[in-house]
PDB file of N, CA and C in Angstrom:
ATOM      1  N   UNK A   1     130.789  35.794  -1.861  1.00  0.00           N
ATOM      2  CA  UNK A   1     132.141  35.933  -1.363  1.00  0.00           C
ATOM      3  C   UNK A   1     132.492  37.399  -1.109  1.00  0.00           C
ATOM      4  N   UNK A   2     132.090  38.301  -2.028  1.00  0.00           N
ATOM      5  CA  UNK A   2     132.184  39.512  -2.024  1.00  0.00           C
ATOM      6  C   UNK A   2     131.812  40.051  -0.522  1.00  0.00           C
ATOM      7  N   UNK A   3     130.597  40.078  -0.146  1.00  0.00           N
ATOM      8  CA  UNK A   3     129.683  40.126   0.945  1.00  0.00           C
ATOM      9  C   UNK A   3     130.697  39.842   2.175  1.00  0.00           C
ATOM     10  N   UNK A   4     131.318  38.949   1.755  1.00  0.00           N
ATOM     11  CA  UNK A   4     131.861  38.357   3.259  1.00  0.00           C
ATOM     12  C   UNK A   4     133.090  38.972   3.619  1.00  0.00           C
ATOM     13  N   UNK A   5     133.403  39.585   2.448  1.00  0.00           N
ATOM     14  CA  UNK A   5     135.123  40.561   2.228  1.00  0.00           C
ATOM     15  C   UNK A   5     134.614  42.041   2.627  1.00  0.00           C
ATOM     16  N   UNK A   6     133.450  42.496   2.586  1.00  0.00           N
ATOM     17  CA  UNK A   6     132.986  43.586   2.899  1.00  0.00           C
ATOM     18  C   UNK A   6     132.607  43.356   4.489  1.00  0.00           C
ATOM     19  N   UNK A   7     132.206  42.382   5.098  1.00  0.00           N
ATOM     20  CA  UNK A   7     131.721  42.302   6.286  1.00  0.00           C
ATOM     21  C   UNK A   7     132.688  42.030   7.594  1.00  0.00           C
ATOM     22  N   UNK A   8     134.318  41.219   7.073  1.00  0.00           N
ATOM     23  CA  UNK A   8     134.873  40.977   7.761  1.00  0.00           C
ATOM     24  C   UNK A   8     135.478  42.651   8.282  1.00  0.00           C
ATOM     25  N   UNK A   9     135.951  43.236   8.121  1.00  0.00           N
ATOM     26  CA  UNK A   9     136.122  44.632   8.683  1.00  0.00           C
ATOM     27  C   UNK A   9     135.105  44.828  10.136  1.00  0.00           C
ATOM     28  N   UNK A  10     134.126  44.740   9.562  1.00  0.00           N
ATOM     29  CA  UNK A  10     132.858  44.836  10.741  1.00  0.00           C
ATOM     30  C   UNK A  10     133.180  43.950  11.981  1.00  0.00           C
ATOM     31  N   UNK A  11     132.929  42.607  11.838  1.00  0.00           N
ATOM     32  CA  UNK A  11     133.438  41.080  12.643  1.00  0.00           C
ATOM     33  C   UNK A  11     134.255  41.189  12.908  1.00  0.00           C
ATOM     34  N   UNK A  12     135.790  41.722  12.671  1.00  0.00           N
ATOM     35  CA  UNK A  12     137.048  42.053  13.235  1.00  0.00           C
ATOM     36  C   UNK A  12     136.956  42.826  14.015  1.00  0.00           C
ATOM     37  N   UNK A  13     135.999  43.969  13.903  1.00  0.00           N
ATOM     38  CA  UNK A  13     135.692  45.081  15.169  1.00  0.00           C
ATOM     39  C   UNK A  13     135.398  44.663  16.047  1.00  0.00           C
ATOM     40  N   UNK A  14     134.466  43.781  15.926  1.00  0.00           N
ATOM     41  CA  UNK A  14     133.598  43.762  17.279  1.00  0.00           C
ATOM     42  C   UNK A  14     134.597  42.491  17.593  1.00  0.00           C
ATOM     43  N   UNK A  15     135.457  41.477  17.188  1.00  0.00           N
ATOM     44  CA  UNK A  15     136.015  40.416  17.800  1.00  0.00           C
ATOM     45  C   UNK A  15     137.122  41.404  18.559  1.00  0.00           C
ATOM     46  N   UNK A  16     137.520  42.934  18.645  1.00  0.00           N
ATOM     47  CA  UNK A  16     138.725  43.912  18.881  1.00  0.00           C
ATOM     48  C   UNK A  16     138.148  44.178  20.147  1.00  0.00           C
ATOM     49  N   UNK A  17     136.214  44.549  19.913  1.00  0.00           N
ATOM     50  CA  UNK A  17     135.773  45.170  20.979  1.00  0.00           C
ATOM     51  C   UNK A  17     135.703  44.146  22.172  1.00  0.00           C
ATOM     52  N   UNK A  18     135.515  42.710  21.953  1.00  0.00           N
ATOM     53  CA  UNK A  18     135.080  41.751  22.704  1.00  0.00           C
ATOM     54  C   UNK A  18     136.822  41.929  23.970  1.00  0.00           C
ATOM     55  N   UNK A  19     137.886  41.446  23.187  1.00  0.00           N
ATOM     56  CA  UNK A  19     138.797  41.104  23.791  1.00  0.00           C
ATOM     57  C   UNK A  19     139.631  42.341  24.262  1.00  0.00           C
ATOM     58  N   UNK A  20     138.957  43.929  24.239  1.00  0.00           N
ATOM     59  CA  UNK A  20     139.826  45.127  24.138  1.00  0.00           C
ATOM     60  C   UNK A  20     138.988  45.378  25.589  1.00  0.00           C
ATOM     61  N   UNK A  21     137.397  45.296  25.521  1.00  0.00           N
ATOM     62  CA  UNK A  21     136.741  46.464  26.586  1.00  0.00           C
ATOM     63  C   UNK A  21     135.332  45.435  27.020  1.00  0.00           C
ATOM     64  N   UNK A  22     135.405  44.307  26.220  1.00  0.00           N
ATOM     65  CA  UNK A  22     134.177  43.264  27.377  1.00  0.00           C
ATOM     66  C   UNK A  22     134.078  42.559  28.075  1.00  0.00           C
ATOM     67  N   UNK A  23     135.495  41.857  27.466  1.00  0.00           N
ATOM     68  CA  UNK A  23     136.293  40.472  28.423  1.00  0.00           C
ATOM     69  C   UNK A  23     136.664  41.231  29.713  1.00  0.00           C
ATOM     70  N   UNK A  24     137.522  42.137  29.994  1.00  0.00           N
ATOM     71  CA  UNK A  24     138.246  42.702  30.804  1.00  0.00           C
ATOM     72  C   UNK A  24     137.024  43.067  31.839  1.00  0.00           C
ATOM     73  N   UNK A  25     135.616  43.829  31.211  1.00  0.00           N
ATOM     74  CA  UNK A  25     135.018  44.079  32.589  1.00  0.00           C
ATOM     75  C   UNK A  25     134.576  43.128  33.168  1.00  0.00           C
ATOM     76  N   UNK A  26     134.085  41.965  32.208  1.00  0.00           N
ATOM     77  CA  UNK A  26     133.664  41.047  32.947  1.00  0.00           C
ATOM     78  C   UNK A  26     134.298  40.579  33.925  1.00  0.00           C
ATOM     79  N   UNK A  27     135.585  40.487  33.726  1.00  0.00           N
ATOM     80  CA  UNK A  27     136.384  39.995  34.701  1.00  0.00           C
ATOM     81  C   UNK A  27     136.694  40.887  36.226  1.00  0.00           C
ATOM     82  N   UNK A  28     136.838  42.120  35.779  1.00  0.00           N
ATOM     83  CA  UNK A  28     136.737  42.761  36.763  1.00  0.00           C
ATOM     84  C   UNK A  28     135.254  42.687  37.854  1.00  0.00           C
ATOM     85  N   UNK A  29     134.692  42.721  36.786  1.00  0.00           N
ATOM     86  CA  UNK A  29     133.192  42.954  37.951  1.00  0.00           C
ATOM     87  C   UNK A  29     133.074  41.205  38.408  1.00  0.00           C
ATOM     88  N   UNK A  30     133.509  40.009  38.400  1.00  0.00           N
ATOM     89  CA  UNK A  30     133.366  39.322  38.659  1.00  0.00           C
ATOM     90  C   UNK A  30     134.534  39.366  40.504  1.00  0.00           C
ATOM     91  N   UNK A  31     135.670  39.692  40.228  1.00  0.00           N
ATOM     92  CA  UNK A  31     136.696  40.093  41.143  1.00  0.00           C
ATOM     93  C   UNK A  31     135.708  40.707  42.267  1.00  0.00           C
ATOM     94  N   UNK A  32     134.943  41.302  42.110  1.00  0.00           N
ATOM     95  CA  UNK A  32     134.858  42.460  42.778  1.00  0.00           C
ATOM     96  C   UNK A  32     133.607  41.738  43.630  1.00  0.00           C
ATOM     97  N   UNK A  33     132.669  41.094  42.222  1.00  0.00           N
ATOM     98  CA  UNK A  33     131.294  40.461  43.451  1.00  0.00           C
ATOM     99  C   UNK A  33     131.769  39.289  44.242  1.00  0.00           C
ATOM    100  N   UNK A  34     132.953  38.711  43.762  1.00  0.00           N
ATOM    101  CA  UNK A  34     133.750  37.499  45.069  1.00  0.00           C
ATOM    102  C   UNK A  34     134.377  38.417  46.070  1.00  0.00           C
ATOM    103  N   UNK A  35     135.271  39.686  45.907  1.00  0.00           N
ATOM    104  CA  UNK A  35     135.115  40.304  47.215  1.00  0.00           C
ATOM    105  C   UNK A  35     134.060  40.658  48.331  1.00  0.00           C
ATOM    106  N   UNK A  36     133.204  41.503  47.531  1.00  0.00           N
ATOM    107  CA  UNK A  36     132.138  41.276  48.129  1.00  0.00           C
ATOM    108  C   UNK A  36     131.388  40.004  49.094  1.00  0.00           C
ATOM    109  N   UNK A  37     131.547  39.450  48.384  1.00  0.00           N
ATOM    110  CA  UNK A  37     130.833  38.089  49.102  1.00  0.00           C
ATOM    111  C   UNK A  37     131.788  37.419  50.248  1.00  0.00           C
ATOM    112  N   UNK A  38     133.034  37.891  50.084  1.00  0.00           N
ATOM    113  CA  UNK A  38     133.760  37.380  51.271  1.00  0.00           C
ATOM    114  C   UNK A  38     134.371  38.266  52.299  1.00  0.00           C
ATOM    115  N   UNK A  39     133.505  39.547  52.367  1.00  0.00           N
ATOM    116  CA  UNK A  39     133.283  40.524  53.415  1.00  0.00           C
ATOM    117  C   UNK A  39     133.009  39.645  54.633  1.00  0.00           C
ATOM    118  N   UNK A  40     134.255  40.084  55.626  1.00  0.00           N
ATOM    119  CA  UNK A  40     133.926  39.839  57.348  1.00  0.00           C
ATOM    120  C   UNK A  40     133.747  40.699  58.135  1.00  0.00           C
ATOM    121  N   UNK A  41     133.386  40.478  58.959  1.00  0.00           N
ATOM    122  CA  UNK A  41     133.359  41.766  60.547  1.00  0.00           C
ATOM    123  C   UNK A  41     134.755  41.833  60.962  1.00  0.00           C
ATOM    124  N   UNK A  42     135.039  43.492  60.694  1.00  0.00           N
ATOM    125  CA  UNK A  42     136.661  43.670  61.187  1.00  0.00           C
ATOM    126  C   UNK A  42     136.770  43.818  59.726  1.00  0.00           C
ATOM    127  N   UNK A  43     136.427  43.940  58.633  1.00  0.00           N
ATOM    128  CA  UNK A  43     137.735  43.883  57.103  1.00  0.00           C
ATOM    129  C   UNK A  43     137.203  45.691  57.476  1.00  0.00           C
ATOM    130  N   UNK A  44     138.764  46.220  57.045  1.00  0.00           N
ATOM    131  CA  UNK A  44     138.608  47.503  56.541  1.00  0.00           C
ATOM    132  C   UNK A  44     138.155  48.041  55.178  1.00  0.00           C
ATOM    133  N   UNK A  45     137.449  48.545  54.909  1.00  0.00           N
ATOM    134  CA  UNK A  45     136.888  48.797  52.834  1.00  0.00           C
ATOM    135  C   UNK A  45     136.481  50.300  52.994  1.00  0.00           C
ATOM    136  N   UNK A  46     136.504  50.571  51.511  1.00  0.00           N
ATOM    137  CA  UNK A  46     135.794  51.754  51.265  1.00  0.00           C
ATOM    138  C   UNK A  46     134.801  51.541  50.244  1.00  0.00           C
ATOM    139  N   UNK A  47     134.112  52.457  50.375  1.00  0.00           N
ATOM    140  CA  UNK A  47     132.305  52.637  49.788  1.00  0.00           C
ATOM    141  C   UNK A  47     133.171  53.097  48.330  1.00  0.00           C
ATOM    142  N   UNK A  48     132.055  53.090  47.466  1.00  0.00           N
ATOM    143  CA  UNK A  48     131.845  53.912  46.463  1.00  0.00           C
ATOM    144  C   UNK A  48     131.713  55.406  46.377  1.00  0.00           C
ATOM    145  N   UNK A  49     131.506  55.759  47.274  1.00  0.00           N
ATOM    146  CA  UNK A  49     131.724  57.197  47.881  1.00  0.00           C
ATOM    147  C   UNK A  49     132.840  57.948  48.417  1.00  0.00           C
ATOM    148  N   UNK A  50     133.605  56.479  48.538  1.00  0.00           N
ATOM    149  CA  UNK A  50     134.799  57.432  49.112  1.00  0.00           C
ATOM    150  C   UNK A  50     134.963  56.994  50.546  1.00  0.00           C
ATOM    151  N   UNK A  51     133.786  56.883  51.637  1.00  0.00           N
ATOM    152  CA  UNK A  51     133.974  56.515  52.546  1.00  0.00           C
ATOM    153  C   UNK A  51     134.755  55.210  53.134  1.00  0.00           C
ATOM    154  N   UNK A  52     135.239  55.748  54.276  1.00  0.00           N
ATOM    155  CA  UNK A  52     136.407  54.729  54.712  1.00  0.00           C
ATOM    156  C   UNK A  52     135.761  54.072  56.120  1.00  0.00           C
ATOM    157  N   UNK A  53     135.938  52.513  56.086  1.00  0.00           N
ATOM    158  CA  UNK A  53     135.356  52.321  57.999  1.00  0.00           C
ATOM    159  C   UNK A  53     135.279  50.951  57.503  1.00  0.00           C
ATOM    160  N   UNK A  54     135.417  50.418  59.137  1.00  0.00           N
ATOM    161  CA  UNK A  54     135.666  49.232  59.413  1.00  0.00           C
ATOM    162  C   UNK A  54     134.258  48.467  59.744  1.00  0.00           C
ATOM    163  N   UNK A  55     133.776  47.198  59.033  1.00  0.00           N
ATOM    164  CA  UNK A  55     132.625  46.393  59.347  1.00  0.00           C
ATOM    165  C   UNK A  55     132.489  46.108  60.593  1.00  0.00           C
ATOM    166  N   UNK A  56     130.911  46.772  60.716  1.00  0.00           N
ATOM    167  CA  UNK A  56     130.911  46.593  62.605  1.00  0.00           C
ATOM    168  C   UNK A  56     129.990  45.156  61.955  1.00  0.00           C
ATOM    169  N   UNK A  57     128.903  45.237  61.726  1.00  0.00           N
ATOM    170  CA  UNK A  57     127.991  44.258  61.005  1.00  0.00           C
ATOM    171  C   UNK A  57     127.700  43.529  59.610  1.00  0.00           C
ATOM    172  N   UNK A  58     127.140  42.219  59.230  1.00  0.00           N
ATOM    173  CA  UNK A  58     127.518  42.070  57.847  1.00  0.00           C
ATOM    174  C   UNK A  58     125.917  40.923  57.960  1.00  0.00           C
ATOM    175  N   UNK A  59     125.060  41.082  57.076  1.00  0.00           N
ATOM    176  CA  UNK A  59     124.336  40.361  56.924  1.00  0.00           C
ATOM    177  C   UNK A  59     123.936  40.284  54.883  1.00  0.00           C
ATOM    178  N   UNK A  60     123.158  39.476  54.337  1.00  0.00           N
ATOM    179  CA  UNK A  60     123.118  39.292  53.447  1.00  0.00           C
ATOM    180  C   UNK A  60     123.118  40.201  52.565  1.00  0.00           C
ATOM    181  N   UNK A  61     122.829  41.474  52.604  1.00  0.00           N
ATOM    182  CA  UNK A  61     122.704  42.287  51.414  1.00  0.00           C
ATOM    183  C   UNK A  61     123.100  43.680  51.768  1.00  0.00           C
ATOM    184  N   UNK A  62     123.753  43.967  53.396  1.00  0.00           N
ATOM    185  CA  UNK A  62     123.771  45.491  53.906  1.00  0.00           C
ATOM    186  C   UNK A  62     125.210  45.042  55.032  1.00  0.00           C
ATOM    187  N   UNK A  63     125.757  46.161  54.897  1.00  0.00           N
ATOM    188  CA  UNK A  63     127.183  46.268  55.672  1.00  0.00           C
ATOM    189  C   UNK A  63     126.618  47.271  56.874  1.00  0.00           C
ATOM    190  N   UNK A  64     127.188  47.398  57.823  1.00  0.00           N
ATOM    191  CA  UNK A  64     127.144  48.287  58.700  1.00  0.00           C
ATOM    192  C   UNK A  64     128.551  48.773  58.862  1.00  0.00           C
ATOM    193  N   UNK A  65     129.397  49.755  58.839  1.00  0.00           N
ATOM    194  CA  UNK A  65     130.182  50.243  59.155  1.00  0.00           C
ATOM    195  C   UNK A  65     130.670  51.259  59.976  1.00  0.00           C
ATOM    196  N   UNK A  66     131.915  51.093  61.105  1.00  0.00           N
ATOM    197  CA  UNK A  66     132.303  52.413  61.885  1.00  0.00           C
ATOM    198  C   UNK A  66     133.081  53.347  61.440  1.00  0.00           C
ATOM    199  N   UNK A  67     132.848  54.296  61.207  1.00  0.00           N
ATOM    200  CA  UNK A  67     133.930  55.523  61.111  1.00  0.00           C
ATOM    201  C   UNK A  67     134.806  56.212  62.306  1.00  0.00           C
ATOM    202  N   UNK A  68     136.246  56.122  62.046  1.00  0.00           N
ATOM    203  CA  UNK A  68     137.076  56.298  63.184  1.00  0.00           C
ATOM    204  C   UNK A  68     136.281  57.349  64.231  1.00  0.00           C
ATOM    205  N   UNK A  69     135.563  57.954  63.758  1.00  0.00           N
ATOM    206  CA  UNK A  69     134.581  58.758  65.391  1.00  0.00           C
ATOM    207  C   UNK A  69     133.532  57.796  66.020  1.00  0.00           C
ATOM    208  N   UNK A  70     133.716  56.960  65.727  1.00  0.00           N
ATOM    209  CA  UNK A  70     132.600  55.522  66.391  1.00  0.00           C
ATOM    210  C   UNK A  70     131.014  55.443  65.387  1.00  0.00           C
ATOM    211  N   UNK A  71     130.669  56.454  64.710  1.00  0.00           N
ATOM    212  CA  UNK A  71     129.775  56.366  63.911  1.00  0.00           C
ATOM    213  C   UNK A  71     129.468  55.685  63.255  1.00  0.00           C
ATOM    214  N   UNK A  72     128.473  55.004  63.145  1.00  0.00           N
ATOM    215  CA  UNK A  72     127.682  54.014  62.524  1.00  0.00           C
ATOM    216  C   UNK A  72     126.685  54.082  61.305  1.00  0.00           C
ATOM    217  N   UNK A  73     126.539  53.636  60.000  1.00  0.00           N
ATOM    218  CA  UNK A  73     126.245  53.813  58.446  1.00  0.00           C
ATOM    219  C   UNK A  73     125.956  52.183  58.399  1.00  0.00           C
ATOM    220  N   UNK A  74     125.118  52.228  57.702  1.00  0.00           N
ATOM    221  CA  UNK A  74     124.563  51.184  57.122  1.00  0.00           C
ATOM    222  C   UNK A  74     124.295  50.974  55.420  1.00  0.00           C
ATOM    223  N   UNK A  75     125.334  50.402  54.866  1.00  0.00           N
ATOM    224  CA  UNK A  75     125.182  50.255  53.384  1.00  0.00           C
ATOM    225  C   UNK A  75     125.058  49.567  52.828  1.00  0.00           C
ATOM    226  N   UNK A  76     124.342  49.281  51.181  1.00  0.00           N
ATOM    227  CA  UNK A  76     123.983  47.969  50.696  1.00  0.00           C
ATOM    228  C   UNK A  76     125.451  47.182  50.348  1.00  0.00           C
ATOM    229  N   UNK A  77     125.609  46.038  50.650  1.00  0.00           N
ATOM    230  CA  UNK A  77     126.808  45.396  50.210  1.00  0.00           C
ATOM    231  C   UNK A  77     126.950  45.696  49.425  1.00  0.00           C
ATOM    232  N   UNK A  78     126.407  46.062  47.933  1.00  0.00           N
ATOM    233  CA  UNK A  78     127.124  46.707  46.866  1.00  0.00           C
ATOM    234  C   UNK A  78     127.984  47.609  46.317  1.00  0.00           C
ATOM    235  N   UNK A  79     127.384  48.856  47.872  1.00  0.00           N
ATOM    236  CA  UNK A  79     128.133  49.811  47.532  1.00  0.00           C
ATOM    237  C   UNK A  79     129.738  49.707  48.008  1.00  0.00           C
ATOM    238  N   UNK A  80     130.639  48.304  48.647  1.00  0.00           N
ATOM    239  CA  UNK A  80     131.834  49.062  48.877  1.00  0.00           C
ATOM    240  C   UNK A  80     132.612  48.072  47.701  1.00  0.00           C
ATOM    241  N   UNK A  81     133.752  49.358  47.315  1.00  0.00           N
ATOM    242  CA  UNK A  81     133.898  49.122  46.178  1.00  0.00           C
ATOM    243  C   UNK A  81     135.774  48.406  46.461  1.00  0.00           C
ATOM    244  N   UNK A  82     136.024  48.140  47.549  1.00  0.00           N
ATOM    245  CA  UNK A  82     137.341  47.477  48.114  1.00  0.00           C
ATOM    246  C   UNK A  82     137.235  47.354  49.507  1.00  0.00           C
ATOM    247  N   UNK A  83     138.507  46.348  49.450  1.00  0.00           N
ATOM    248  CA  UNK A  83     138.660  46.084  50.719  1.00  0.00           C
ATOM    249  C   UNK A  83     140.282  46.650  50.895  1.00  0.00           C
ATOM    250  N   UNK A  84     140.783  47.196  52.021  1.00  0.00           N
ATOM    251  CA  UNK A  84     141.793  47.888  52.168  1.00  0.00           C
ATOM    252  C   UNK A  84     142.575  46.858  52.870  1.00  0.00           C
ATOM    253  N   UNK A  85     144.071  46.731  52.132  1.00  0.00           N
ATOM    254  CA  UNK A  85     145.051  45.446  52.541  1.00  0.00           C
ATOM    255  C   UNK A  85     146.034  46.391  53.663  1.00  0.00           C
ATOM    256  N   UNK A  86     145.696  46.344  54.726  1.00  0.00           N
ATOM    257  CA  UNK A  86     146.762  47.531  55.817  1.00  0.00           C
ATOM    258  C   UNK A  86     147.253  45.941  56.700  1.00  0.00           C
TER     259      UNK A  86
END
């Protein structure tokens, strides 16, 4: 019994850490790979970089995007990290 009065401190932590900083990313990174996946030609997003441009192309695993000078980039769908609501 002793054992278990010494251990709950521990088990309370990590039940703090679960619902404070594991639940939450999961959820986030789940948000984010259904955006992803419902990328069209025409959505405006930005990269992980920062970069801003509109989907010229979209195939299974790589975006193609224009930058307002007509320029053309090709990135792994992973990297954009939103889609911009204008």
């Amino acid at each position: 019994m002793e054992t278990l009065v010494g251990l709950l401190p521990i088990i309370l932590m990590f039940v703090i850490f679960y619902f404070l900083l594991i639940r939450p990313q999961q959820k986030k990174q789940k948000q984010v790979q259904q955006m992803q996946s419902e990328l069209q030609k025409g959505d405006e997003i930005i990269t992980i970089g920062g970069m801003h441009g509109t989907i010229h192309a979209i195939d299974e695993g790589t975006v193609v995007i224009t930058v307002n000078d007509g320029t053309s980039m090709k990135f792994d769908r992973s990297s954009v990290r939103e889609k911009k609501n204008d």
